[in-house]
C-alpha atoms as a PDB file:
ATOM      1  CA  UNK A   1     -27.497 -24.358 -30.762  1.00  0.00           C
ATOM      2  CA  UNK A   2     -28.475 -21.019 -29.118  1.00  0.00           C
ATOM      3  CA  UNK A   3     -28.736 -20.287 -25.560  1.00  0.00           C
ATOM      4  CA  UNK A   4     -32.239 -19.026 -24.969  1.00  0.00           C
ATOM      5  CA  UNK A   5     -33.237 -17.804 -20.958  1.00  0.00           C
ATOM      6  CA  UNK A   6     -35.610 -19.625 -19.411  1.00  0.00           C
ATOM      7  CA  UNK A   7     -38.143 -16.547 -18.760  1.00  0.00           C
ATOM      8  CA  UNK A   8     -42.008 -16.437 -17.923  1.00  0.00           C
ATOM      9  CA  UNK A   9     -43.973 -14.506 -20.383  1.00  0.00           C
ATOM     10  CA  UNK A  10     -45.859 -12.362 -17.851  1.00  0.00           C
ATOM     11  CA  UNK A  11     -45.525 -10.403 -14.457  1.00  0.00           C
ATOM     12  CA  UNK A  12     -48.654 -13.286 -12.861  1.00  0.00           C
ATOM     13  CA  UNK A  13     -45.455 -15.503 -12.771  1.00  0.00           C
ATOM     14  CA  UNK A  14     -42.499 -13.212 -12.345  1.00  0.00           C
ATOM     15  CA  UNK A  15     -42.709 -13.340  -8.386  1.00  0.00           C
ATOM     16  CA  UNK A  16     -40.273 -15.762  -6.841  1.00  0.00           C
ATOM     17  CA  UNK A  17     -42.169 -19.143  -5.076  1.00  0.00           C
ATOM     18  CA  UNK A  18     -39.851 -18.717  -1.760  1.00  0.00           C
ATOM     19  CA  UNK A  19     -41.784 -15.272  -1.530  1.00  0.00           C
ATOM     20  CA  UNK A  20     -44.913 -17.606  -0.235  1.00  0.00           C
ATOM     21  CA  UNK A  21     -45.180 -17.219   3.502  1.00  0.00           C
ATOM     22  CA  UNK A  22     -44.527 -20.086   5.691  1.00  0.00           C
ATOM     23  CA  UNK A  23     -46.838 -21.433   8.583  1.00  0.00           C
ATOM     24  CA  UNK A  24     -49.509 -19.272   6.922  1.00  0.00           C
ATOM     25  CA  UNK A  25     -53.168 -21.091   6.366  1.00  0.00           C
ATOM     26  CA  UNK A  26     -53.509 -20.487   2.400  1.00  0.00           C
ATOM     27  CA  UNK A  27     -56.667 -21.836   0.732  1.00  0.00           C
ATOM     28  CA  UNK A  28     -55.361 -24.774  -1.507  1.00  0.00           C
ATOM     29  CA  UNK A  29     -54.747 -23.938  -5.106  1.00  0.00           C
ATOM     30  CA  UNK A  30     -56.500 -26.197  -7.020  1.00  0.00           C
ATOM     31  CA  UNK A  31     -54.784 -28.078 -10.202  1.00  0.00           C
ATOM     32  CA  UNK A  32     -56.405 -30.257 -12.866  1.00  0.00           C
ATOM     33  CA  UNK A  33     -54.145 -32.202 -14.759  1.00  0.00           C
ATOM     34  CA  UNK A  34     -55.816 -33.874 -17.915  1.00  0.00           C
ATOM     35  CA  UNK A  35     -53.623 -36.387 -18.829  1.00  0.00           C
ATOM     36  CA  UNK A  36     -53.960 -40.572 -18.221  1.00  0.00           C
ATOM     37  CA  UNK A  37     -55.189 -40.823 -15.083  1.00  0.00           C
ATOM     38  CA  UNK A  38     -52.495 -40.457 -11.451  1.00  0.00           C
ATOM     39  CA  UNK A  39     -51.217 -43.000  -9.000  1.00  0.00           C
ATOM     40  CA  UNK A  40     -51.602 -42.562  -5.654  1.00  0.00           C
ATOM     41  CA  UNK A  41     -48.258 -42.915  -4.854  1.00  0.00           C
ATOM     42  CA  UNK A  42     -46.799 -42.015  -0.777  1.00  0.00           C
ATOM     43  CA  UNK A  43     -45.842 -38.289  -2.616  1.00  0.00           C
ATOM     44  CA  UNK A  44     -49.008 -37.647  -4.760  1.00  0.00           C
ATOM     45  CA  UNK A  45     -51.811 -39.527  -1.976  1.00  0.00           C
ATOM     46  CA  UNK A  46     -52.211 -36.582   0.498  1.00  0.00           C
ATOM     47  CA  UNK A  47     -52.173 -34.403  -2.470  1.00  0.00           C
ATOM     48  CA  UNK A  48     -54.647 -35.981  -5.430  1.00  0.00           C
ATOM     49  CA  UNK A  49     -57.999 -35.161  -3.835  1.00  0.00           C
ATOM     50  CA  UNK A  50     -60.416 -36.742  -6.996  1.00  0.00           C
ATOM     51  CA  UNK A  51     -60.084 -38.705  -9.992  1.00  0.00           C
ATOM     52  CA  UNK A  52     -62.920 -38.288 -12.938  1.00  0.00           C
ATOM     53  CA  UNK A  53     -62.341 -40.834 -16.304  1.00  0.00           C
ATOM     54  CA  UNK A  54     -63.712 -38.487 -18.787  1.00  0.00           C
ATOM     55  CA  UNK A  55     -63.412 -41.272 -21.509  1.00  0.00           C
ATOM     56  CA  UNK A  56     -67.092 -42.007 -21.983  1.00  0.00           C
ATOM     57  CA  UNK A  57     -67.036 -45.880 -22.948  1.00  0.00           C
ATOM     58  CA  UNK A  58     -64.552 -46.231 -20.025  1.00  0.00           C
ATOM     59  CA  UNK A  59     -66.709 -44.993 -16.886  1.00  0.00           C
ATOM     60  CA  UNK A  60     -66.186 -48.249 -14.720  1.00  0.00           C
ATOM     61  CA  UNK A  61     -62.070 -48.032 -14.603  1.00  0.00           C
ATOM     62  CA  UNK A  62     -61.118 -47.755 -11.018  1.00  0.00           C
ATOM     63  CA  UNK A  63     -59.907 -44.209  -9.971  1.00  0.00           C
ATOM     64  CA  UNK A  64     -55.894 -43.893  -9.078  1.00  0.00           C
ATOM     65  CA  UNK A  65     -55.384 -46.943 -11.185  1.00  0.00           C
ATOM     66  CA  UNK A  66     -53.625 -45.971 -14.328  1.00  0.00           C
ATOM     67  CA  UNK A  67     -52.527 -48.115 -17.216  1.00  0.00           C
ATOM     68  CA  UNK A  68     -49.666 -45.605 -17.999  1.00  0.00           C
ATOM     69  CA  UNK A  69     -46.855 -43.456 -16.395  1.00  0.00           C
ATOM     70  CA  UNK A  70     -47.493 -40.238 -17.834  1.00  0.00           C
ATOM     71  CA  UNK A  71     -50.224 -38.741 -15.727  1.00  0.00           C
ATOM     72  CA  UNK A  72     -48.407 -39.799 -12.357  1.00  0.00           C
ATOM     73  CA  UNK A  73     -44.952 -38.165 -13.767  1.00  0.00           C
ATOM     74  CA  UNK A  74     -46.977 -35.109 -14.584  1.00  0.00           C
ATOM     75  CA  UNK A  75     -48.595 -34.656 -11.563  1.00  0.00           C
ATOM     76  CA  UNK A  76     -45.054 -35.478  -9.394  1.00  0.00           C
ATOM     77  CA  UNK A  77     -43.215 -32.587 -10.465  1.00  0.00           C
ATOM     78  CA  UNK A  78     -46.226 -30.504 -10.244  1.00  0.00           C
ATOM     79  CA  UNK A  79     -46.181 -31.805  -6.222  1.00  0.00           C
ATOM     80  CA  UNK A  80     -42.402 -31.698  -6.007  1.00  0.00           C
ATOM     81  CA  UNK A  81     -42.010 -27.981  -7.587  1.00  0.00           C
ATOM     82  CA  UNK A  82     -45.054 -26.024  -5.797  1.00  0.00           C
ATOM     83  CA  UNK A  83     -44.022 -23.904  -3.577  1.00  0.00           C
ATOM     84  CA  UNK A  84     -47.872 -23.653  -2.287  1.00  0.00           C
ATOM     85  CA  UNK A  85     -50.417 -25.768  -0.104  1.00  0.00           C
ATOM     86  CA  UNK A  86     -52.145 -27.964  -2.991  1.00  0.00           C
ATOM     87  CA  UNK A  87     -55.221 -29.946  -4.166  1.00  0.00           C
ATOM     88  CA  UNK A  88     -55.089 -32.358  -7.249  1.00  0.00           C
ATOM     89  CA  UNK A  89     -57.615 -32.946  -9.796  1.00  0.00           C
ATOM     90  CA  UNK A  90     -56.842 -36.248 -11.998  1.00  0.00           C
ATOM     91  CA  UNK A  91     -59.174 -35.515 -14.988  1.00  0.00           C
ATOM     92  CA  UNK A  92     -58.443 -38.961 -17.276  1.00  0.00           C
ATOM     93  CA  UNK A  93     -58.789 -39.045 -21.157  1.00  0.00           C
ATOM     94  CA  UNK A  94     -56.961 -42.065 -22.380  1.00  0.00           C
ATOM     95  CA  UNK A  95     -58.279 -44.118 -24.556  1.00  0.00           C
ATOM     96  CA  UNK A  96     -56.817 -47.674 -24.121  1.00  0.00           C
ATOM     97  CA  UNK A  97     -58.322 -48.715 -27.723  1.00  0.00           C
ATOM     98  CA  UNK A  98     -56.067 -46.281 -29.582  1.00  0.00           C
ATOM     99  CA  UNK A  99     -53.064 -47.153 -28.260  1.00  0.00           C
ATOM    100  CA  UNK A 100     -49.535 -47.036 -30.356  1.00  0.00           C
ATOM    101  CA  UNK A 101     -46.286 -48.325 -29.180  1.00  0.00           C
ATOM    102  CA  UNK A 102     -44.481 -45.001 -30.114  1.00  0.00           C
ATOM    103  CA  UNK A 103     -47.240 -43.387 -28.358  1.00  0.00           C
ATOM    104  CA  UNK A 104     -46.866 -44.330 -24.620  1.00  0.00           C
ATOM    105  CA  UNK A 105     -49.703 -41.923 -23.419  1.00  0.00           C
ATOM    106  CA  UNK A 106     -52.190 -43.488 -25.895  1.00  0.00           C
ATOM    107  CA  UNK A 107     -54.265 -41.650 -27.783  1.00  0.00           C
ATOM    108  CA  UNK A 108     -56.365 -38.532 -26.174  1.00  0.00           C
ATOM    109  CA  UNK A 109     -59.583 -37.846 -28.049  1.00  0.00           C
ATOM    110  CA  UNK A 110     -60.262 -34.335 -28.852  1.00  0.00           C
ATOM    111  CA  UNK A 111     -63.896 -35.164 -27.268  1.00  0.00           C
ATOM    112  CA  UNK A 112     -62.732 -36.218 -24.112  1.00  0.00           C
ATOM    113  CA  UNK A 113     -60.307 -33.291 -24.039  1.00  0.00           C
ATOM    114  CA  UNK A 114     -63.223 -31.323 -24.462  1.00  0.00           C
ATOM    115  CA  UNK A 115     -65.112 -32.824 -21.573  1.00  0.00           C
ATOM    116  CA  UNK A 116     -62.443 -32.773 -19.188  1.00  0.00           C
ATOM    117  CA  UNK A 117     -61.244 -29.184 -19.464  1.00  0.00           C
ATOM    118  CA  UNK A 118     -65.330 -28.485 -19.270  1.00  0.00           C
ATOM    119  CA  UNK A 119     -64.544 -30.675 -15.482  1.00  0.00           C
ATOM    120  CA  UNK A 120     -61.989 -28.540 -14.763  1.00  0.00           C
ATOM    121  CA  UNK A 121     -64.207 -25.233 -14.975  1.00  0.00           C
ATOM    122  CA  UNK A 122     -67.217 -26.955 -13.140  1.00  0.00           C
ATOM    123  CA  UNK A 123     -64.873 -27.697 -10.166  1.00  0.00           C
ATOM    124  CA  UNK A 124     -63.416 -24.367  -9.914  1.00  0.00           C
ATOM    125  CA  UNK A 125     -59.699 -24.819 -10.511  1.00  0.00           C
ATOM    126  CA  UNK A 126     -56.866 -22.512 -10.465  1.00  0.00           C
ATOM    127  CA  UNK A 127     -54.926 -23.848 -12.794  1.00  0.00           C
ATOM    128  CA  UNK A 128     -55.368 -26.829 -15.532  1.00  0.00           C
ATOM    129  CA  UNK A 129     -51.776 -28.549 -17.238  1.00  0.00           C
ATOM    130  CA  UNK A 130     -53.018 -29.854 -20.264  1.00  0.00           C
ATOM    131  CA  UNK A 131     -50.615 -32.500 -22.205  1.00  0.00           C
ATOM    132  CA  UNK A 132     -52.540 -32.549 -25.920  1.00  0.00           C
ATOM    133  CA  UNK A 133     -51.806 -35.791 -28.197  1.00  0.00           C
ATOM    134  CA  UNK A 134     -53.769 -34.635 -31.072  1.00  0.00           C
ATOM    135  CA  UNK A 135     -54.442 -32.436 -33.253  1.00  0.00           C
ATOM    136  CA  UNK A 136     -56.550 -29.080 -31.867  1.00  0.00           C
ATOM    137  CA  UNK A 137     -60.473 -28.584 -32.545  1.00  0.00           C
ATOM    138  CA  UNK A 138     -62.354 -25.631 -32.576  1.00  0.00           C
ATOM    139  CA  UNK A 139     -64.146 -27.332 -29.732  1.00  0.00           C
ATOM    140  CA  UNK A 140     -60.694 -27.587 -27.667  1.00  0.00           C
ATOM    141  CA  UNK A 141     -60.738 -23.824 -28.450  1.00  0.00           C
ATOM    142  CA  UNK A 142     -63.699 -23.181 -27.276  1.00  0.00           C
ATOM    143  CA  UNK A 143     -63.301 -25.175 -24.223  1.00  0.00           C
ATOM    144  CA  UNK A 144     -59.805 -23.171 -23.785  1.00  0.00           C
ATOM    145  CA  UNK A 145     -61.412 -19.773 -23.958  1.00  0.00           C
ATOM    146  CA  UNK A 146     -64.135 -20.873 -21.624  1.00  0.00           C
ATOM    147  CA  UNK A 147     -61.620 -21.472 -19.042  1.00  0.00           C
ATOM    148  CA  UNK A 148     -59.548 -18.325 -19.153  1.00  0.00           C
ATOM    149  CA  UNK A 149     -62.677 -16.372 -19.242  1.00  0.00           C
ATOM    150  CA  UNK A 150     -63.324 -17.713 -15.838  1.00  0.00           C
ATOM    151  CA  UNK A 151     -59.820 -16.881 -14.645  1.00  0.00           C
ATOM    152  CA  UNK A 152     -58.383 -20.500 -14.954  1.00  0.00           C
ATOM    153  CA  UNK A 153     -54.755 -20.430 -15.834  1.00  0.00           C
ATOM    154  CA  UNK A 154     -53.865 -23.077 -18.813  1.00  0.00           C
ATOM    155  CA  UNK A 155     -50.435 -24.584 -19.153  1.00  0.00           C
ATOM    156  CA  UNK A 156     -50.198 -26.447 -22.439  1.00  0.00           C
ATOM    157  CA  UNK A 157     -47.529 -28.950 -23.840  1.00  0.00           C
ATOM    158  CA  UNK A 158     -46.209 -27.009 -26.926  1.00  0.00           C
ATOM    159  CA  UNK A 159     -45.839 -30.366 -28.433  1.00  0.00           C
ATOM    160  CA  UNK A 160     -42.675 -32.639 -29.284  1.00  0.00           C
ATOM    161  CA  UNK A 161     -42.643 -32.285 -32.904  1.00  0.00           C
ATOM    162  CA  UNK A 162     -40.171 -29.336 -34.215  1.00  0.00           C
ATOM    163  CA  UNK A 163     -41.682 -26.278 -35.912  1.00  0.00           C
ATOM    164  CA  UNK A 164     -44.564 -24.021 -35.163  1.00  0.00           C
ATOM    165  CA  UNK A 165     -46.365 -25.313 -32.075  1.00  0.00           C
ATOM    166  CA  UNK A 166     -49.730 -26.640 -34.077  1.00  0.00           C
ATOM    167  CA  UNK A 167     -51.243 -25.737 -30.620  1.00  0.00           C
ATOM    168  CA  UNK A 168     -50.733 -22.028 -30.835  1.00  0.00           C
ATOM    169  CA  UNK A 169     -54.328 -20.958 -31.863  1.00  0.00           C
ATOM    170  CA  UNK A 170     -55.102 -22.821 -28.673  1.00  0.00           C
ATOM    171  CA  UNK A 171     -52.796 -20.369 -26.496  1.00  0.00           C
ATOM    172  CA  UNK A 172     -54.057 -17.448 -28.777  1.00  0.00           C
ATOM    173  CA  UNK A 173     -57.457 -17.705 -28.600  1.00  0.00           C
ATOM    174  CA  UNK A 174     -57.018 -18.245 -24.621  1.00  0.00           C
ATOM    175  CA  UNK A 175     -55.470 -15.098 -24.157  1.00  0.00           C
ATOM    176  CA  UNK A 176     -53.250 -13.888 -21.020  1.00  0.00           C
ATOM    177  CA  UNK A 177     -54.322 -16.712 -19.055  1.00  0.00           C
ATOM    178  CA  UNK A 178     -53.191 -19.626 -21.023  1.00  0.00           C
ATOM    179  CA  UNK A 179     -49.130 -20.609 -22.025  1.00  0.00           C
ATOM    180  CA  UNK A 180     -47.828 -22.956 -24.312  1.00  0.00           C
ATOM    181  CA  UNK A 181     -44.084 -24.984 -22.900  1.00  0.00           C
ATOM    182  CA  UNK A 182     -41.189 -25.829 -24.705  1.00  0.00           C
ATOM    183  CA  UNK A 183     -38.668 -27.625 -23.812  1.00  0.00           C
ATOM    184  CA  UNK A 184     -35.211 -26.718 -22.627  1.00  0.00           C
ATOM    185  CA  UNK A 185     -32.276 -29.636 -21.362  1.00  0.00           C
ATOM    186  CA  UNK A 186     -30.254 -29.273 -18.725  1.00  0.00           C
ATOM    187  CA  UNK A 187     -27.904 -26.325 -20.372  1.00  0.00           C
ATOM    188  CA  UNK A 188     -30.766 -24.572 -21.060  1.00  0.00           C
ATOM    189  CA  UNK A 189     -30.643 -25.162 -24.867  1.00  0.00           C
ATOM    190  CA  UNK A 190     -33.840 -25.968 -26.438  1.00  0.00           C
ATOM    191  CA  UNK A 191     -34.588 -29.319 -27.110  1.00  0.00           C
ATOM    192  CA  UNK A 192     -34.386 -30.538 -30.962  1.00  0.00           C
ATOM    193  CA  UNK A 193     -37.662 -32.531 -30.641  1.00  0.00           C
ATOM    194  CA  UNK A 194     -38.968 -29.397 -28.982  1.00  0.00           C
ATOM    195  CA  UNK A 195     -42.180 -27.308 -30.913  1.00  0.00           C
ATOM    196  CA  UNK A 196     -41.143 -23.370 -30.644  1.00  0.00           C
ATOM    197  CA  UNK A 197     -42.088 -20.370 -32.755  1.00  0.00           C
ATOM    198  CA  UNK A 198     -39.710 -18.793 -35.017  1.00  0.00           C
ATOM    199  CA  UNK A 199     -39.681 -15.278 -32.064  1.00  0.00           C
ATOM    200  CA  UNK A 200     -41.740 -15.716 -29.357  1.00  0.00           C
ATOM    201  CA  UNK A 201     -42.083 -12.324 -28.533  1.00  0.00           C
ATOM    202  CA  UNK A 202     -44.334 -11.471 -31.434  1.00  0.00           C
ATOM    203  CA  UNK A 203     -46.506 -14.340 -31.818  1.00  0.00           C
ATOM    204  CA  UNK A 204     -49.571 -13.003 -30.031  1.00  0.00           C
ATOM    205  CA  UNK A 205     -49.486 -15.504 -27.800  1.00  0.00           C
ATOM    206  CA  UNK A 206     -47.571 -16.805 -24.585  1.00  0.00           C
ATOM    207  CA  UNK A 207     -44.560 -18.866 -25.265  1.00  0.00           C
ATOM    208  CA  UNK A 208     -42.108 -20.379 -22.239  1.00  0.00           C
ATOM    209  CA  UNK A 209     -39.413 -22.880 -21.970  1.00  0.00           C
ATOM    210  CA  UNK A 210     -38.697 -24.838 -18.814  1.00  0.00           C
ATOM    211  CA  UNK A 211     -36.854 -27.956 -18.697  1.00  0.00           C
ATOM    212  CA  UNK A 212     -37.826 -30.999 -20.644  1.00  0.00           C
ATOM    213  CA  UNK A 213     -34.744 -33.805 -20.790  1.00  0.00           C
ATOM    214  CA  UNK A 214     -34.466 -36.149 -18.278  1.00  0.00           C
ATOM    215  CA  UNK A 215     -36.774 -34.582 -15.390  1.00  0.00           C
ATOM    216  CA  UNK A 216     -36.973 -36.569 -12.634  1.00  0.00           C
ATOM    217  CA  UNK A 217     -39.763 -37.790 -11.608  1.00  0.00           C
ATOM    218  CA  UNK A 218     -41.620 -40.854 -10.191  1.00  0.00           C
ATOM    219  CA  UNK A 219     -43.656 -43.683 -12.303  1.00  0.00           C
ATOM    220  CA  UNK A 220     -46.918 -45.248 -11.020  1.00  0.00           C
ATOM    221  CA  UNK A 221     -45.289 -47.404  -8.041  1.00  0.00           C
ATOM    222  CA  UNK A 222     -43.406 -44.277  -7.253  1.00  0.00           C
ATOM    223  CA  UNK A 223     -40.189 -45.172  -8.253  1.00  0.00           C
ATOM    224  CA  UNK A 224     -37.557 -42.773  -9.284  1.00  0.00           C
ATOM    225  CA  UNK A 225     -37.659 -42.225 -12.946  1.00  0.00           C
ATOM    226  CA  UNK A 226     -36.224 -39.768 -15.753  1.00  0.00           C
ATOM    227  CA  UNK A 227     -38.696 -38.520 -18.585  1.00  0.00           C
ATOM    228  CA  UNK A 228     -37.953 -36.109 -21.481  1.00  0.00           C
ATOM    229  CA  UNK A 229     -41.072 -33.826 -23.782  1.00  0.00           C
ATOM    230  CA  UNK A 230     -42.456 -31.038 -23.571  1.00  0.00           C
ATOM    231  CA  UNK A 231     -45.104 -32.893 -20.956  1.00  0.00           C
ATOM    232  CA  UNK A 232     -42.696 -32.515 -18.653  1.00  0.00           C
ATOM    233  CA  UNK A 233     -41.869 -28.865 -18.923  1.00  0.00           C
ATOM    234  CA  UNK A 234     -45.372 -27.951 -18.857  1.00  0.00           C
ATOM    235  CA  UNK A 235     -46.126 -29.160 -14.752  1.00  0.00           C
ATOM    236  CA  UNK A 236     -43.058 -26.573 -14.121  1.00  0.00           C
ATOM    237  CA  UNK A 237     -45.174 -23.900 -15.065  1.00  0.00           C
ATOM    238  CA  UNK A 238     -48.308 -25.454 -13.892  1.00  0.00           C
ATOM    239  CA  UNK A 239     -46.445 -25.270 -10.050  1.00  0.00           C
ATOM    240  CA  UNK A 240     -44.906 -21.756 -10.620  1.00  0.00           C
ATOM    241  CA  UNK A 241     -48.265 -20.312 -11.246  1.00  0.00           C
ATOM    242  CA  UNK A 242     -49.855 -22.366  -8.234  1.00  0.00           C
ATOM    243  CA  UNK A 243     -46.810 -21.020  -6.504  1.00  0.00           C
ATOM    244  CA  UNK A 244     -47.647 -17.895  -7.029  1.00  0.00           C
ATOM    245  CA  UNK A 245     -51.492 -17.438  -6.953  1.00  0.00           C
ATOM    246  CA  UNK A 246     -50.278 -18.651  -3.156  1.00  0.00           C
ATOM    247  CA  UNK A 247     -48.409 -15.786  -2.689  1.00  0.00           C
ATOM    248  CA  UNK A 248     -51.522 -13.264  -4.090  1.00  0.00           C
ATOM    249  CA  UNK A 249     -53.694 -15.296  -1.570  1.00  0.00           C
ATOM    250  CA  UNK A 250     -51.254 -14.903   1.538  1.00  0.00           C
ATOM    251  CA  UNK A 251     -51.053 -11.084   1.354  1.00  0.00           C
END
């Protein structure tokens, strides 16, 4: 398998985290992470500020009380990797009737993609680290370009099915604000389940690989836990830009 670097696409991200200066009061960055919903586990409770269940027929689900791992493991490497004071936004869109077995995050309508990325903009976050289980809408797209028109950075999940990324109109239409993750291991190689275009430098969009095979992370009871897919990659990138949007802020 080829080597491939593990590079950023663009000179927002290119500064180095440790550049952030220390005992200096930084406004929070704020992060919305659409996924199923986060624990508030001892790492992620001074740090997950609101939860909103953007699945419409499931309004009454207690907040911080997910049926699934995936959000919390999301949002614990985003935590553990920032180099930069903080503020998490748990924006929930699983739907519990459409779960799968092979599908642990259950199924995440387009709609209440949609709805939650709309959240994200009306709460004025920095950054939103999307982790898309279907297939992309022209109303996804729209939601997409809506954000990165306001400045919001987008970190997508380029998806775990090999190929072109089916999400890369998403990260096209988006522009320079928005990047879609692959997924490297722990060599660096690119992951075989891993979606990637063909050459990312001339795909007119923003294509990076961070690590995706056996992260380390935390489940919802905040145990110590391994997880692999591009999911995984994607709060890497989600925390560099965070990272870095702290150092803009500090100067």
């Amino acid at each position: 398998m080829i080597r491939l670097p593990v590079l950023l696409a663009t000179a927002l991200l290119s500064a180095s985290p440790a550049l952030a200066r220390e005992g200096e009061a930084v406004r929070p960055v704020k992060i919305a992470v659409v996924d199923s919903g986060i624990a508030r586990t001892p790492l992620l409770a001074p740090l997950v500020v609101a939860e909103y269940d953007m699945a419409a027929v499931f309004r009454e689900r207690p907040a911080f009380k997910p049926v699934h791992d995936h959000g919390t493991e999301v949002a614990t490497v985003i935590a553990r990797e920032a180099r930069a004071p903080i503020q998490i936004y748990s924006l929930r869109i699983d739907t519990p009737g459409k779960c799968v077995k092979s599908d642990p995050v259950c199924s995440f309508l387009d709609t209440n993609m949609v709805a939650a990325i709309d959240k994200a903009v009306e709460l004025g976050v920095d950054v939103i680290n999307l982790s898309i289980g279907g297939e992309p809408t022209p109303a996804m797209k729209e939601a997409i370009v809506a954000a990165s028109a306001k400045g919001i950075k987008v970190a997508i999940a380029a998806g775990n099915r090999p190929g072109e990324p089916r999400l890369k109109d998403l990260a096209r239409a988006g522009g320079r604000n928005v990047w879609l993750v692959g997924a490297v291991d722990e060599k660096a190689d690119p992951c075989a389940f891993s979606a990637a275009p063909r050459n990312p430098d001339r795909v007119g969009y923003q294509f990076v690989w961070r690590r995706g095979a056996k992260v380390e992370t935390q489940d919802m009871e905040g145990k110590p836990v391994k997880a692999t897919g591009t999911s995984f990659s994607t709060p890497f990138v989600t925390a560099e830009i965070a990272s870095k949007i702290a150092i803009v802020r500090g100067r």
